[in-house]
C-alpha atoms as a PDB file:
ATOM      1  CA  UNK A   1       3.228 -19.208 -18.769  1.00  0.00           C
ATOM      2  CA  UNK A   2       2.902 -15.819 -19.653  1.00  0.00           C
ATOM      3  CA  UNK A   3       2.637 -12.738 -17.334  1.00  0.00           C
ATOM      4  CA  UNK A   4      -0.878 -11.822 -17.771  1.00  0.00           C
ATOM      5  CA  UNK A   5      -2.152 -15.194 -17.930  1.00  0.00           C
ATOM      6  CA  UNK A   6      -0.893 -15.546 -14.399  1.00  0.00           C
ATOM      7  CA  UNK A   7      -2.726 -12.341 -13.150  1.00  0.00           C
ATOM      8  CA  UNK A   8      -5.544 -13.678 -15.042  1.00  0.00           C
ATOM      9  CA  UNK A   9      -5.998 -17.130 -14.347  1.00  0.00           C
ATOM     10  CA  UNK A  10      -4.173 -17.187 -11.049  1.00  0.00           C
ATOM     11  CA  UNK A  11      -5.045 -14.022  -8.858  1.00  0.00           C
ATOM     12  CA  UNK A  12      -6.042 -14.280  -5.488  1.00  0.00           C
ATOM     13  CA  UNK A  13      -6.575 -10.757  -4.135  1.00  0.00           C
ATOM     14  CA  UNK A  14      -7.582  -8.081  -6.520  1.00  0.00           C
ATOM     15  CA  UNK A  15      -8.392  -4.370  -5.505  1.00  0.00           C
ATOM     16  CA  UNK A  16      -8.927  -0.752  -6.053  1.00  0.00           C
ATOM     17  CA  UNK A  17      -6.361   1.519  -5.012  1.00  0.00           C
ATOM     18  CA  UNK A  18      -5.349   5.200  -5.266  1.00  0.00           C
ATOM     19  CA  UNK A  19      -7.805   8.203  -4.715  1.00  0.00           C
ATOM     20  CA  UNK A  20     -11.114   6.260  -5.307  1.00  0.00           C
ATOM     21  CA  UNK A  21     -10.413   4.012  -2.125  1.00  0.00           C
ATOM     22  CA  UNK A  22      -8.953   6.703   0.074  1.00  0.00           C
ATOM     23  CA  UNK A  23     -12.449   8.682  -0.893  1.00  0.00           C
ATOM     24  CA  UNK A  24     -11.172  11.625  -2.906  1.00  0.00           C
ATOM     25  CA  UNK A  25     -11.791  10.673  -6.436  1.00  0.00           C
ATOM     26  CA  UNK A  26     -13.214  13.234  -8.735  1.00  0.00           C
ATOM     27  CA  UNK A  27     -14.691  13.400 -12.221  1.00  0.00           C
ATOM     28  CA  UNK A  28     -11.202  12.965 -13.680  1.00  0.00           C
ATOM     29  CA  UNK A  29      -9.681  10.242 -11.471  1.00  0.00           C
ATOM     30  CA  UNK A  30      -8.161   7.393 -12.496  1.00  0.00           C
ATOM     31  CA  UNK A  31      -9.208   3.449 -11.041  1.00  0.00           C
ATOM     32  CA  UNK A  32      -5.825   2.054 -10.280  1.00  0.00           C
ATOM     33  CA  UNK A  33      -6.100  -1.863 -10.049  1.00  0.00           C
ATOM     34  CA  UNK A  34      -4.132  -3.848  -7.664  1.00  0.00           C
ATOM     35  CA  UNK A  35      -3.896  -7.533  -6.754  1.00  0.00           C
ATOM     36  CA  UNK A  36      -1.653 -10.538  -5.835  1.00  0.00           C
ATOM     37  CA  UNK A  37      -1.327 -13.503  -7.942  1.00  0.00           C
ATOM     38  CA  UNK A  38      -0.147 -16.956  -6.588  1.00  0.00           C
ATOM     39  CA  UNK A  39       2.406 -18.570  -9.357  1.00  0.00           C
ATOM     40  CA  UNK A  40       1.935 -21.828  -9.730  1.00  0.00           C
ATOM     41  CA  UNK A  41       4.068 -23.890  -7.409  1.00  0.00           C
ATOM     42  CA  UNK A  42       5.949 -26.345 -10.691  1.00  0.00           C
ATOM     43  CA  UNK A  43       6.662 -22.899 -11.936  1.00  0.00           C
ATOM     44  CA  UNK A  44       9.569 -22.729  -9.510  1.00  0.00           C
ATOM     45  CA  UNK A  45      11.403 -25.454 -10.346  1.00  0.00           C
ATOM     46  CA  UNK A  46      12.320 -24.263 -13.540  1.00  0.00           C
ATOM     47  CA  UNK A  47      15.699 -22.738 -14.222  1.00  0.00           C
ATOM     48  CA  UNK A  48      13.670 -19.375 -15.599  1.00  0.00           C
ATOM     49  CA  UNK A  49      11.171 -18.504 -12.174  1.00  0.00           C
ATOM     50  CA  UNK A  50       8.156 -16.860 -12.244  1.00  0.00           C
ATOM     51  CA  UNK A  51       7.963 -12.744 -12.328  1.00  0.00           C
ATOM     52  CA  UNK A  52       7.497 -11.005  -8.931  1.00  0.00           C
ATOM     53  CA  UNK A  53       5.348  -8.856 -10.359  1.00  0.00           C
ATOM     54  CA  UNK A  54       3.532  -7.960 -13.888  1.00  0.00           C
ATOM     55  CA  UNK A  55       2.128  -4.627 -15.228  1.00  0.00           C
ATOM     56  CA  UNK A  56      -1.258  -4.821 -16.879  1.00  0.00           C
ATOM     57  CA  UNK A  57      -2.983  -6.714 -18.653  1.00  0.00           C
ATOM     58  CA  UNK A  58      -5.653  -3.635 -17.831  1.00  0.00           C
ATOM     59  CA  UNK A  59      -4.182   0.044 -17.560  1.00  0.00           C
ATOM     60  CA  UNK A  60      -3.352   1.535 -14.344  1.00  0.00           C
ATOM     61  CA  UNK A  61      -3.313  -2.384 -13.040  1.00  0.00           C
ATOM     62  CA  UNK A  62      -0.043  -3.895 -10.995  1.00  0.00           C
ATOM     63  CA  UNK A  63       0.198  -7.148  -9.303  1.00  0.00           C
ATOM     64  CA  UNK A  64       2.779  -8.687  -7.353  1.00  0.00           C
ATOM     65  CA  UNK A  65       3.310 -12.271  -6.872  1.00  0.00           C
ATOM     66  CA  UNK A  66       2.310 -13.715  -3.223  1.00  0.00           C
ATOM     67  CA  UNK A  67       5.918 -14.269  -1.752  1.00  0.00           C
ATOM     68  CA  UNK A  68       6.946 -10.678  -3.141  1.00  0.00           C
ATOM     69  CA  UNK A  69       3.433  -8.929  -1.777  1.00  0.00           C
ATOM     70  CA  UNK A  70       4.065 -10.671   1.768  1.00  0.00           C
ATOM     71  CA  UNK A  71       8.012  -9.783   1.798  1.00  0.00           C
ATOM     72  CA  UNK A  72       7.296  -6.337   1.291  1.00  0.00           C
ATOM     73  CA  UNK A  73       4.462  -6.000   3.278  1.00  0.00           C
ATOM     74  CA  UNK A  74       6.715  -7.751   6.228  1.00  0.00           C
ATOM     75  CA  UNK A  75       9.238  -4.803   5.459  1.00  0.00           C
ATOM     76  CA  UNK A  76       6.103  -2.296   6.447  1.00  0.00           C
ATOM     77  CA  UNK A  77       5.810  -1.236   2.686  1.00  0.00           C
ATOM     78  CA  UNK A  78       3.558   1.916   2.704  1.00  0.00           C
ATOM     79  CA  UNK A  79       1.834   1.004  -1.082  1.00  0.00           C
ATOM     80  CA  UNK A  80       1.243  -2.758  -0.193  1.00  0.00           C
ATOM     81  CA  UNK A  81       0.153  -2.263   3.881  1.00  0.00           C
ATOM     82  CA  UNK A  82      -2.391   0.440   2.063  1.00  0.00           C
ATOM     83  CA  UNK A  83      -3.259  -2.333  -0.513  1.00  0.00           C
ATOM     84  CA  UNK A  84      -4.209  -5.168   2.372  1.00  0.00           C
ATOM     85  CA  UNK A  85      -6.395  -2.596   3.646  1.00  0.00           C
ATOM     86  CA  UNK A  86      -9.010  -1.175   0.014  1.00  0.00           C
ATOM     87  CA  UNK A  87     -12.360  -1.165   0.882  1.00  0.00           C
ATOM     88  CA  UNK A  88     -12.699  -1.805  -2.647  1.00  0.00           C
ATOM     89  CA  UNK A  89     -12.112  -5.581  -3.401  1.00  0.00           C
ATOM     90  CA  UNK A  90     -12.525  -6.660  -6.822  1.00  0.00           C
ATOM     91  CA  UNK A  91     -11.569  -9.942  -6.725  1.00  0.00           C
ATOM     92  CA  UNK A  92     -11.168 -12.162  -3.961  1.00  0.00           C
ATOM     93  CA  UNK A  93     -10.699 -15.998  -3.332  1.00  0.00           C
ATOM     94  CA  UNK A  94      -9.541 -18.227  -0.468  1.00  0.00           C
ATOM     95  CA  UNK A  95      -6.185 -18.096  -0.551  1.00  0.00           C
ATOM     96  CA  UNK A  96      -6.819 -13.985  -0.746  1.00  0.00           C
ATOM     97  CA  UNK A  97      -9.531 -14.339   2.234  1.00  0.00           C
ATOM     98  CA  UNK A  98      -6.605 -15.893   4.485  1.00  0.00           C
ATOM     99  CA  UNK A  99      -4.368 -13.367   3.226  1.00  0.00           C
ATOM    100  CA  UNK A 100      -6.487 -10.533   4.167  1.00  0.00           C
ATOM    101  CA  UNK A 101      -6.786 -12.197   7.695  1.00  0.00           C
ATOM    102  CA  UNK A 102      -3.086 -11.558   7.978  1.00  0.00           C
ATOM    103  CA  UNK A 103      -3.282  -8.022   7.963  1.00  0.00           C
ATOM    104  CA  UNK A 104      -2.570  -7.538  11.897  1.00  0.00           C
ATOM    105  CA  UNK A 105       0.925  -9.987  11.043  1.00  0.00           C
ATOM    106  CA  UNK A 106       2.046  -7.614   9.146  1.00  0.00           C
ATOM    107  CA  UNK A 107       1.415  -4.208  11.135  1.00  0.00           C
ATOM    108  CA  UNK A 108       4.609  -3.493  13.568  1.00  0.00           C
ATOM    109  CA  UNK A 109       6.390  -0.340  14.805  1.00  0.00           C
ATOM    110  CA  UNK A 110       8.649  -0.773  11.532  1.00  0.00           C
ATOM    111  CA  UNK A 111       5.675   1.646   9.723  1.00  0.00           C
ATOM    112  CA  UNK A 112       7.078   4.264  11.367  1.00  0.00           C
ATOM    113  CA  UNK A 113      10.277   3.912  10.260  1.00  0.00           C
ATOM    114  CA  UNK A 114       9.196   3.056   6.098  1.00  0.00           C
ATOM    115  CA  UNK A 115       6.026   6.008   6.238  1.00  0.00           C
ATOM    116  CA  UNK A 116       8.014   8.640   7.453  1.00  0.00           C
ATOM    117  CA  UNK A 117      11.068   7.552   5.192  1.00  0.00           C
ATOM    118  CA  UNK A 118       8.894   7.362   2.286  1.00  0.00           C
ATOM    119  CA  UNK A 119       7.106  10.647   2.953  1.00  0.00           C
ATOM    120  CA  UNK A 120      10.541  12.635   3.502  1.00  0.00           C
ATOM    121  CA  UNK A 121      11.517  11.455  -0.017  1.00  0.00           C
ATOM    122  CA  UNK A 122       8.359  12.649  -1.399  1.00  0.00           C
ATOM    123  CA  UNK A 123       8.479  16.262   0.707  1.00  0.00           C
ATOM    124  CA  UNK A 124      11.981  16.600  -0.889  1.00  0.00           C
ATOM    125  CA  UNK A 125      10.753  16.268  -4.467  1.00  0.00           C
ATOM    126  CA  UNK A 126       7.987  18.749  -3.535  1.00  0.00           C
ATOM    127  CA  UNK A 127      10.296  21.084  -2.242  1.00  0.00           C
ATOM    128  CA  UNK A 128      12.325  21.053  -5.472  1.00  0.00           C
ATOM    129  CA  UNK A 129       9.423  21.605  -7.376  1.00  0.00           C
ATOM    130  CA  UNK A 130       8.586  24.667  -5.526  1.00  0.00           C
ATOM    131  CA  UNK A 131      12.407  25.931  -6.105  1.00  0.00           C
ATOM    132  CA  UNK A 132      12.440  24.931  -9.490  1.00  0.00           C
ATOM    133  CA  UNK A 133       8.446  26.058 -10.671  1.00  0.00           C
ATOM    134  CA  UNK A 134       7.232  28.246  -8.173  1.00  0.00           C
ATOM    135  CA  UNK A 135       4.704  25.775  -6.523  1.00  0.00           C
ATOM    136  CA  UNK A 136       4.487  22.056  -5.810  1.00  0.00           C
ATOM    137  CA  UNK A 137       2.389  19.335  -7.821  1.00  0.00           C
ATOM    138  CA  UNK A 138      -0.425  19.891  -5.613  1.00  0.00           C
ATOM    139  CA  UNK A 139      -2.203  16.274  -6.141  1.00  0.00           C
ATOM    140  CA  UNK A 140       0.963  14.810  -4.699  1.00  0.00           C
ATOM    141  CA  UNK A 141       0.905  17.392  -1.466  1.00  0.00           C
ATOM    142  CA  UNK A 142      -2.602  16.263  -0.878  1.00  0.00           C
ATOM    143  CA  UNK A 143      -1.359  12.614  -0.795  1.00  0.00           C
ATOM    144  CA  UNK A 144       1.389  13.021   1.288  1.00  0.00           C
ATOM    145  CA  UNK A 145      -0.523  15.043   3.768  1.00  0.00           C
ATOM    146  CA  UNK A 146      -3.172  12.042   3.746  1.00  0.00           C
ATOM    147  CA  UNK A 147      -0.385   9.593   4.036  1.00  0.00           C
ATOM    148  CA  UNK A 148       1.336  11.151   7.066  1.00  0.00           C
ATOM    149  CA  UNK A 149      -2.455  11.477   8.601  1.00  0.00           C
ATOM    150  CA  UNK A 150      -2.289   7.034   8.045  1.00  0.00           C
ATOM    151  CA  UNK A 151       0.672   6.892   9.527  1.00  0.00           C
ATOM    152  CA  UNK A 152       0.145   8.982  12.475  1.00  0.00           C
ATOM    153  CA  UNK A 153      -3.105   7.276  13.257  1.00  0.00           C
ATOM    154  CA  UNK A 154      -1.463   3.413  12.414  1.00  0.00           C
ATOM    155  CA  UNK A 155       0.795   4.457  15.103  1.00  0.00           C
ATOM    156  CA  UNK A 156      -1.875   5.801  17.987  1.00  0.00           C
ATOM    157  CA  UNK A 157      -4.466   3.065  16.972  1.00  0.00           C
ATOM    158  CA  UNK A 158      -2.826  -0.155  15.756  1.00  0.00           C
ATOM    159  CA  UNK A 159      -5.516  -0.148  12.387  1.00  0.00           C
ATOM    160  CA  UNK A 160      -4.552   0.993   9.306  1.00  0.00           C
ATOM    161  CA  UNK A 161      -7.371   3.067   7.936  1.00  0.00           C
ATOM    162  CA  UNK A 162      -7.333   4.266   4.517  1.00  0.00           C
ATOM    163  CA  UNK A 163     -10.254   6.076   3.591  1.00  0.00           C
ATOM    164  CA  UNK A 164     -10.027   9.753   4.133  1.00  0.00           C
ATOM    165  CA  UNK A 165     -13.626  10.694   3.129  1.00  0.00           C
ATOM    166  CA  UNK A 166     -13.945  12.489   6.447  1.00  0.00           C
ATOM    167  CA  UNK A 167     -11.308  15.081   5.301  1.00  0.00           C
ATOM    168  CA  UNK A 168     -12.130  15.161   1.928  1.00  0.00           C
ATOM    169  CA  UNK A 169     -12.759  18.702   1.525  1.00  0.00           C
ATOM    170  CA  UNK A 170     -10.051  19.739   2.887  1.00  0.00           C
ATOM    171  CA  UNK A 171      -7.723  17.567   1.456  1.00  0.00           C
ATOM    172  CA  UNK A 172      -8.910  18.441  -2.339  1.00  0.00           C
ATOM    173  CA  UNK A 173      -8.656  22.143  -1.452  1.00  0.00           C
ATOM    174  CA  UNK A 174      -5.176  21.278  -0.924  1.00  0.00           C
ATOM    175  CA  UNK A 175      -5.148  19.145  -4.536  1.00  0.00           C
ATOM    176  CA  UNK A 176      -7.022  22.560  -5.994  1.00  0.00           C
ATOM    177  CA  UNK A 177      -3.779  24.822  -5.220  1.00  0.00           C
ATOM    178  CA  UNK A 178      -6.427  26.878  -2.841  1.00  0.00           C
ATOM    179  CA  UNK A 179      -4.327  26.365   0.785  1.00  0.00           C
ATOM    180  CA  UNK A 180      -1.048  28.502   0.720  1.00  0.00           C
ATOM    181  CA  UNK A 181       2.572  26.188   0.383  1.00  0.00           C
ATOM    182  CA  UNK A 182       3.689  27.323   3.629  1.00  0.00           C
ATOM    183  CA  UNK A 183       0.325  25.878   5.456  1.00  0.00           C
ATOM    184  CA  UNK A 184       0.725  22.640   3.831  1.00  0.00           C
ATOM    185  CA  UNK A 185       4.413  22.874   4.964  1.00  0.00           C
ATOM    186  CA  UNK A 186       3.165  23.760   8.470  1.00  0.00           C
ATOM    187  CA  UNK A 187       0.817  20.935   8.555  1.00  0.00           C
ATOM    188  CA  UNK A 188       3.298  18.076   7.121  1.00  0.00           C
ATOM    189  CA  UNK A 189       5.312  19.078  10.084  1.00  0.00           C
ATOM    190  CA  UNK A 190       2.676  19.053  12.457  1.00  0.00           C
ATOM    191  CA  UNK A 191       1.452  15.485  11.526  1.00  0.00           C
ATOM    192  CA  UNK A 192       5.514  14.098  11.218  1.00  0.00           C
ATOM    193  CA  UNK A 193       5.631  15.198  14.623  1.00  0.00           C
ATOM    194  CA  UNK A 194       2.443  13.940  16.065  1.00  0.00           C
ATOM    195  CA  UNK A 195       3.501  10.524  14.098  1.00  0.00           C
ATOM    196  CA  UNK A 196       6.907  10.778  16.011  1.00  0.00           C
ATOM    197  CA  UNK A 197       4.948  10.953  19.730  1.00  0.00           C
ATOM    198  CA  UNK A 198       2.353   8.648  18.815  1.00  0.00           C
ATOM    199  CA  UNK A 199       5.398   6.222  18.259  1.00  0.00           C
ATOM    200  CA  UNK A 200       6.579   6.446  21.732  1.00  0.00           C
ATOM    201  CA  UNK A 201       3.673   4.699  22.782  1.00  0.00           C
ATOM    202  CA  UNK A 202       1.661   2.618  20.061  1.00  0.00           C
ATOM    203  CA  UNK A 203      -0.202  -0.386  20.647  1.00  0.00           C
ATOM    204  CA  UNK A 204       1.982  -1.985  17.446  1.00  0.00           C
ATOM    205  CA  UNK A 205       4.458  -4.662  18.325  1.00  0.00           C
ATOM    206  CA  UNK A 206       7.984  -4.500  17.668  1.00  0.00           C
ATOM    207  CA  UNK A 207       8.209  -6.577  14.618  1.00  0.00           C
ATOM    208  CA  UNK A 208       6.022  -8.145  12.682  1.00  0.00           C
ATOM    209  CA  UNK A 209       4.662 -11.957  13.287  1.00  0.00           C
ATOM    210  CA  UNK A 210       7.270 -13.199  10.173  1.00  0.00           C
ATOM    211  CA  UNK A 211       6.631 -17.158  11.212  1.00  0.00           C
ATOM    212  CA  UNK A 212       3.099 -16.838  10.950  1.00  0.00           C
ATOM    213  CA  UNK A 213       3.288 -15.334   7.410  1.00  0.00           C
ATOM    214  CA  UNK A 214       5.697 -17.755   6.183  1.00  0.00           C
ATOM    215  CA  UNK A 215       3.508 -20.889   7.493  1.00  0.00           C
ATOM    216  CA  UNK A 216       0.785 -19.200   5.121  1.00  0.00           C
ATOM    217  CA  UNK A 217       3.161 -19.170   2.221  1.00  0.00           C
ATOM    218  CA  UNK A 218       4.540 -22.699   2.932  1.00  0.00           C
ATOM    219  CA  UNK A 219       1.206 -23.963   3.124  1.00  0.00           C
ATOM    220  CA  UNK A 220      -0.138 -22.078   0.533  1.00  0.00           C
ATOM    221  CA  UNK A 221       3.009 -23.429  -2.218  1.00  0.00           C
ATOM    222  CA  UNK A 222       2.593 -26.909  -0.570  1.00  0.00           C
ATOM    223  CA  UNK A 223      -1.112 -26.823  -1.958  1.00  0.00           C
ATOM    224  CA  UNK A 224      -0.441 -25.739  -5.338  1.00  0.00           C
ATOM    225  CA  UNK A 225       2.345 -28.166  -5.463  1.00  0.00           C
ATOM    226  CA  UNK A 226      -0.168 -31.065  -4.705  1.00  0.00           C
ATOM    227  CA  UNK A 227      -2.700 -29.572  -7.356  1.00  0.00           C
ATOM    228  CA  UNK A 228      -0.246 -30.385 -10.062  1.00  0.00           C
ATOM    229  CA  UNK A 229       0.206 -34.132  -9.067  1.00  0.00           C
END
């Protein structure tokens, strides 16, 4: 079977992603598609397995495969935690619709640990660009500032909110180049540390609820499996 006919026959959660579900899309912006697609179970037992994840067929579209979406999404991935949570859903089915009501299984303390990893990385690259051309790539401040505002309230609430319409203003004057380096700077220190306290004392659980994910997966193979009889 070929990649896209899997995202297109066989996709069970399909959303929008990037700035037009975190409520700062412009004239310009992009609509980044993302989904999960659920391989068919005979697919396995074939010496060549099915892809953990295509590109396309549409541009600006990525899907992952079930067992790959919930493994990373187990491991507190910041891009697929951020996915389970679009207000923007395309394309939705059962299987996705049992998936979504997963979303607290995933959540754990471990966000800390992957946001703030992730968003040093991208602070780093930032800060090179400012050494090496004078100023950051502004769209990519204005995410990680949003990002580190997710993260910090993840960690105080236990919910994973991703739509940032609220600050939207001030969060595309940051996109614009308008708000000076050094006070982005100041406030992606501010929110790392008010992620770090909020840590101390969320309402997440220690790990995620792995056995409850993996009955959904077992069950969810175990039906395809029986389709193809």
């Amino acid at each position: 079977m070929e990649p896209e006919q899997l995202v297109r026959d066989h996709t069970v959660y399909a959303c929008v992603m990037g700035s037009r579900a975190f409520g700062l899309a412009t004239e310009g912006s992009d609509t980044d598609l993302r989904g999960v697609f659920l391989a068919p179970t005979p697919l396995f037992w074939r010496f060549e397995k099915p892809p953990t994840h295509v590109d396309g067929p549409a541009e600006e579209q990525f899907s992952w495969e079930l067992e790959r979406f919930c493994s990373l999404a187990l491991r507190a991935n910041p891009n697929v935690l951020e996915c389970l949570h679009s207000p923007l859903v395309e394309r939705i089915n059962d299987t996705g619709r049992e998936l979504l009501g997963l979303r607290d299984a995933f959540l754990s303390r471990q966000a800390h640990d992957t946001f703030a990893r992730y968003a040093l990385g991208q602070r780093r690259k930032l800060e090179a660009d400012v050494r090496t051309h004078g100023a950051p790539r502004w769209k990519h401040a204005m995410h990680l500032l949003r990002l580190l505002a997710s993260c910090r309230d993840l960690l105080r609430t236990g919910e994973l909110v991703i739509d940032v319409s609220g600050q939207r203003e001030e969060l595309l004057a940051v996109k614009r180049g308008e708000v000076p380096w050094a006070e982005v700077e100041r406030r992606m220190t501010a929110l790392a540390a008010q992620a770090e306290e909020a840590a101390a004392r969320t309402p997440l659980p220690p790990e995620p609820d792995r056995a409850r994910v993996e009955a959904f997966l077992v069950r969810t193979r175990r039906a395809s499996a029986l389709e193809s009889l």
